[in-house]
C-alpha atoms as a PDB file:
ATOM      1  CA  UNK A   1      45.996 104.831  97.369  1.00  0.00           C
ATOM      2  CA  UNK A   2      43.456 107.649  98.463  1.00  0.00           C
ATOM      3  CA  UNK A   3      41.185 109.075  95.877  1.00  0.00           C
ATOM      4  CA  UNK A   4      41.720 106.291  93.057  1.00  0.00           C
ATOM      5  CA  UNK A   5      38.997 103.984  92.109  1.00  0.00           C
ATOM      6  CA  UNK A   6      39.013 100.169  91.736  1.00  0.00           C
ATOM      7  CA  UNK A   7      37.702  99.301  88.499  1.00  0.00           C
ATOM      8  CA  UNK A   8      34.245  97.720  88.316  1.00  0.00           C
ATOM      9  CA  UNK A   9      34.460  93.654  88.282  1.00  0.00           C
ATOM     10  CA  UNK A  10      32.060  92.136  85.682  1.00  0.00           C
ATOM     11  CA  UNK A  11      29.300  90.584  86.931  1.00  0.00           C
ATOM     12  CA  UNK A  12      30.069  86.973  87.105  1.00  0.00           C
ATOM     13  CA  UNK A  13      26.873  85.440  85.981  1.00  0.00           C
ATOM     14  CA  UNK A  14      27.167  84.867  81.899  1.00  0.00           C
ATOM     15  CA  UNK A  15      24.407  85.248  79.187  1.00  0.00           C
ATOM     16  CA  UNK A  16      24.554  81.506  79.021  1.00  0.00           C
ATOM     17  CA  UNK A  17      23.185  81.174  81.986  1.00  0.00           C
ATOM     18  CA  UNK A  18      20.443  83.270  82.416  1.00  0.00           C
ATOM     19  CA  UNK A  19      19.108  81.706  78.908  1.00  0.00           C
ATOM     20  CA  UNK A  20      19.457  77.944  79.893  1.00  0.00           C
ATOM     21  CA  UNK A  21      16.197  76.471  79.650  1.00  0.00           C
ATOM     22  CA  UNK A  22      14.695  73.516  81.413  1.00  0.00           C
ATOM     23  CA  UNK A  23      14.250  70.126  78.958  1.00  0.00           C
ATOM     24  CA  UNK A  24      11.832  67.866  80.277  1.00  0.00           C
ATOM     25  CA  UNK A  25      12.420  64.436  79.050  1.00  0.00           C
ATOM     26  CA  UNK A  26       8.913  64.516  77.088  1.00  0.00           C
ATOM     27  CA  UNK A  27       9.889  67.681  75.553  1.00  0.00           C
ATOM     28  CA  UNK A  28       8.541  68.960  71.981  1.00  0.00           C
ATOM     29  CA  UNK A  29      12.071  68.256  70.307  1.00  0.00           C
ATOM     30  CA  UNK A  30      12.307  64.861  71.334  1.00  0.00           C
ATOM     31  CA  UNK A  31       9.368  62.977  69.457  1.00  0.00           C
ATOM     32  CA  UNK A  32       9.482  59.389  70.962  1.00  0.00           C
ATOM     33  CA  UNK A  33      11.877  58.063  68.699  1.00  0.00           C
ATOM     34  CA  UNK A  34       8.743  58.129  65.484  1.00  0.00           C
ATOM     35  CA  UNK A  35      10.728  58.646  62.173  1.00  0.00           C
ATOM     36  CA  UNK A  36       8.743  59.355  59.279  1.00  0.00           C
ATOM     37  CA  UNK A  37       8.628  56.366  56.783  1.00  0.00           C
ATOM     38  CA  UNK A  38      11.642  58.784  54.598  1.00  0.00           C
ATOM     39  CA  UNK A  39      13.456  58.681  57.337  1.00  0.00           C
ATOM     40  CA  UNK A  40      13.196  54.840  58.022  1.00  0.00           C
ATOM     41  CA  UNK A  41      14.116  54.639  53.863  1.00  0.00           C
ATOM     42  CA  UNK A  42      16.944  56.602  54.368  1.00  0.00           C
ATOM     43  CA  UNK A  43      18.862  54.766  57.245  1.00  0.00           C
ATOM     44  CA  UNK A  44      18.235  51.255  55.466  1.00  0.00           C
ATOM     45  CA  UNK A  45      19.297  52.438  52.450  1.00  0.00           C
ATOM     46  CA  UNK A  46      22.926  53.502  54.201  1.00  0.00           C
ATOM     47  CA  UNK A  47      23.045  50.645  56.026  1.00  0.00           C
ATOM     48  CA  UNK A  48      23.158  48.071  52.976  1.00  0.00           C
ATOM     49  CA  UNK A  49      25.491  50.885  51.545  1.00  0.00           C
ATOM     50  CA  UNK A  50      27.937  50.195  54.632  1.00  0.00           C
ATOM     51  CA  UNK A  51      27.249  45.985  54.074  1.00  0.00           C
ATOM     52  CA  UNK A  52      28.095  46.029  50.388  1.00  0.00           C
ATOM     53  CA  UNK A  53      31.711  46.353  49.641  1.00  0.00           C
ATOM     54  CA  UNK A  54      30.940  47.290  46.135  1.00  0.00           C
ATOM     55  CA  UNK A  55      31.950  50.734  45.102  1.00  0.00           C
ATOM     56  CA  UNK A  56      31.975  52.061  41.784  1.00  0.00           C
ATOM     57  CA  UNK A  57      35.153  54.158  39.960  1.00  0.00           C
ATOM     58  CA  UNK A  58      35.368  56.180  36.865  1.00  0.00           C
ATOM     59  CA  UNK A  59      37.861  55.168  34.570  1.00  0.00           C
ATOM     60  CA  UNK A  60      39.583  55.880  31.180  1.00  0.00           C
ATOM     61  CA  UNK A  61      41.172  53.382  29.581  1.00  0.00           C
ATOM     62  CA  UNK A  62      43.667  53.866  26.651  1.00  0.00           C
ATOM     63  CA  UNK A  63      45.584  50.298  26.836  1.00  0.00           C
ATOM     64  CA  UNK A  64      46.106  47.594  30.010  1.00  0.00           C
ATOM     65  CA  UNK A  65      49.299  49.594  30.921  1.00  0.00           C
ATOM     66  CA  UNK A  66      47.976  52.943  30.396  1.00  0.00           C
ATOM     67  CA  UNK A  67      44.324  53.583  32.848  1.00  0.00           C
ATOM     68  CA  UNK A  68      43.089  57.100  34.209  1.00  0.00           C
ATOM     69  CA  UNK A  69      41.505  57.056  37.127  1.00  0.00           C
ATOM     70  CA  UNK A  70      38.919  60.217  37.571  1.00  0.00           C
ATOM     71  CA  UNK A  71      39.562  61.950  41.399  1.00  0.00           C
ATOM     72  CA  UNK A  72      36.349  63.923  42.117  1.00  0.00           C
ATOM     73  CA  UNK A  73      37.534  66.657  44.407  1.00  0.00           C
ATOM     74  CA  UNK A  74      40.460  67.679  42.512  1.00  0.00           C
ATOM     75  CA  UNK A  75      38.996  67.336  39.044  1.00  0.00           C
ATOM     76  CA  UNK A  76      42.023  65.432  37.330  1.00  0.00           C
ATOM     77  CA  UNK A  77      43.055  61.635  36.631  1.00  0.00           C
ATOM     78  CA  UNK A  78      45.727  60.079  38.365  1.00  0.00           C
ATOM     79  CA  UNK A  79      47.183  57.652  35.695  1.00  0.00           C
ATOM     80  CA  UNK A  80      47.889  54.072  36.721  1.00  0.00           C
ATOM     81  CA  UNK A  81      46.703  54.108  40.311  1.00  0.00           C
ATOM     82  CA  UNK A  82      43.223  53.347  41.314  1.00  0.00           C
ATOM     83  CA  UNK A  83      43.788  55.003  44.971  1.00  0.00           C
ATOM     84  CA  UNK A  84      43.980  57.869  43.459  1.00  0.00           C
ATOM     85  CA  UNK A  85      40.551  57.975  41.764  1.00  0.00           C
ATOM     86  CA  UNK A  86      37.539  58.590  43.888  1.00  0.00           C
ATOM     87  CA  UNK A  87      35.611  55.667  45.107  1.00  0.00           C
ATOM     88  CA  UNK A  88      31.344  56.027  44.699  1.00  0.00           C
ATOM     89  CA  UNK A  89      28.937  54.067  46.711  1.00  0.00           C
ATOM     90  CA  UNK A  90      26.135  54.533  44.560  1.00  0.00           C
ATOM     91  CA  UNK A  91      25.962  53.933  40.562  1.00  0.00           C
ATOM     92  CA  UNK A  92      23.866  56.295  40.200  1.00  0.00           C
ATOM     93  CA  UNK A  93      25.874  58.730  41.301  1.00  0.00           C
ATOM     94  CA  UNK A  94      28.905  57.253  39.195  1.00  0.00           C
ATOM     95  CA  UNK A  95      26.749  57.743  36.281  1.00  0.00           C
ATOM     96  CA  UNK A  96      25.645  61.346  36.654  1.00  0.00           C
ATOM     97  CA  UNK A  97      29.330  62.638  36.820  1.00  0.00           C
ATOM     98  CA  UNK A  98      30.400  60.294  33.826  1.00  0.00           C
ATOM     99  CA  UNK A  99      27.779  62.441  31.816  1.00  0.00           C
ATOM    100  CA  UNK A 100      29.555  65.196  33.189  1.00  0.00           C
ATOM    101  CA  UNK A 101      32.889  64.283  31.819  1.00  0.00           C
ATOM    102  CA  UNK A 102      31.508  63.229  28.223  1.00  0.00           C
ATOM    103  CA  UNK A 103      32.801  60.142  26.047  1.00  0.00           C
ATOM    104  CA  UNK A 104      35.554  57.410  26.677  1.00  0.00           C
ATOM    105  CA  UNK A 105      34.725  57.328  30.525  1.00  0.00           C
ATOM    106  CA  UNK A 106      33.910  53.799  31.593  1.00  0.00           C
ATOM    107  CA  UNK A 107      32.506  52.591  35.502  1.00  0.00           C
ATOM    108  CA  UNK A 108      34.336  50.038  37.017  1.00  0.00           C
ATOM    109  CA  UNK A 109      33.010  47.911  39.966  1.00  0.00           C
ATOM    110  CA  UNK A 110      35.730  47.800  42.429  1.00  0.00           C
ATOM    111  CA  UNK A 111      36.261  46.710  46.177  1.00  0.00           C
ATOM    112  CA  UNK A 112      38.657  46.572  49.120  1.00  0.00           C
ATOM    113  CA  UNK A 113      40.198  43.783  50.371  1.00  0.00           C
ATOM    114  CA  UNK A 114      43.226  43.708  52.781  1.00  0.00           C
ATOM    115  CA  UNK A 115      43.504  47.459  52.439  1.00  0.00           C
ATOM    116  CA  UNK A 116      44.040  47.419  48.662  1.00  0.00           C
ATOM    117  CA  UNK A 117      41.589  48.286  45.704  1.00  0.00           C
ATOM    118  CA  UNK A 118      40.474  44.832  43.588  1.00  0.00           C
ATOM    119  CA  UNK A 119      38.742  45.294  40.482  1.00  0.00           C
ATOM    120  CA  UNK A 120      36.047  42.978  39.700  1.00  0.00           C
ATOM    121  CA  UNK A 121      34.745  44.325  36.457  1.00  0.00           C
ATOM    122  CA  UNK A 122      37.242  43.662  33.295  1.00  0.00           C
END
């Protein structure tokens, strides 16, 4: 076809590549593996987290046949069935949300064997 233009082609070479930059192994972002002492704190602290098989549930109790079990990420109590409530690694953080919720909210120690929910605390 005379007198009809082929488009232009994009140029093949991508922004990525022209801003790729060289890391050295000794580079500026990589500092040796030194974690500050918080740091350090921090991953011990998770780690005896992931040992203990202690977690901690919020509970209302009205009678041994009637228990509410507080699910944190929907906001409402499934009634008579623990894996429905949420499970908490740390007290403390058990605690601060039973605050939340106001009176006649207990925390019960809890923990998993054979894929079900045991309840240590009475």
């Amino acid at each position: 076809m005379r007198g009809v233009r082929a488009a232009k082609r994009p140029n093949k070479i991508t922004a990525a590549s022209h801003t790729r930059k060289s890391v050295s192994p000794h580079s500026q972002e990589d500092d040796g593996g030194h974690w500050s002492p918080a740091e350090i704190r921090e991953i011990k602290q998770r780690v005896r987290e992931m040992d203990d098989p202690v977690r901690y549930m919020l509970v209302s109790e009205f009678s041994r046949r009637f228990i509410l079990y507080y699910n944190v990420s929907d906001n409402v109590f499934a009634m008579n069935n623990p894996e429905g409530g949420t499970l908490f690694k740390r007290r403390e953080a058990a605690e601060s949300v039973r605050k939340l919720l106001g009176k006649g909210i207990s925390i019960v120690k809890y923990t998993r064997q054979d894929k079900t929910l045991k309840r240590l605390t009475p």
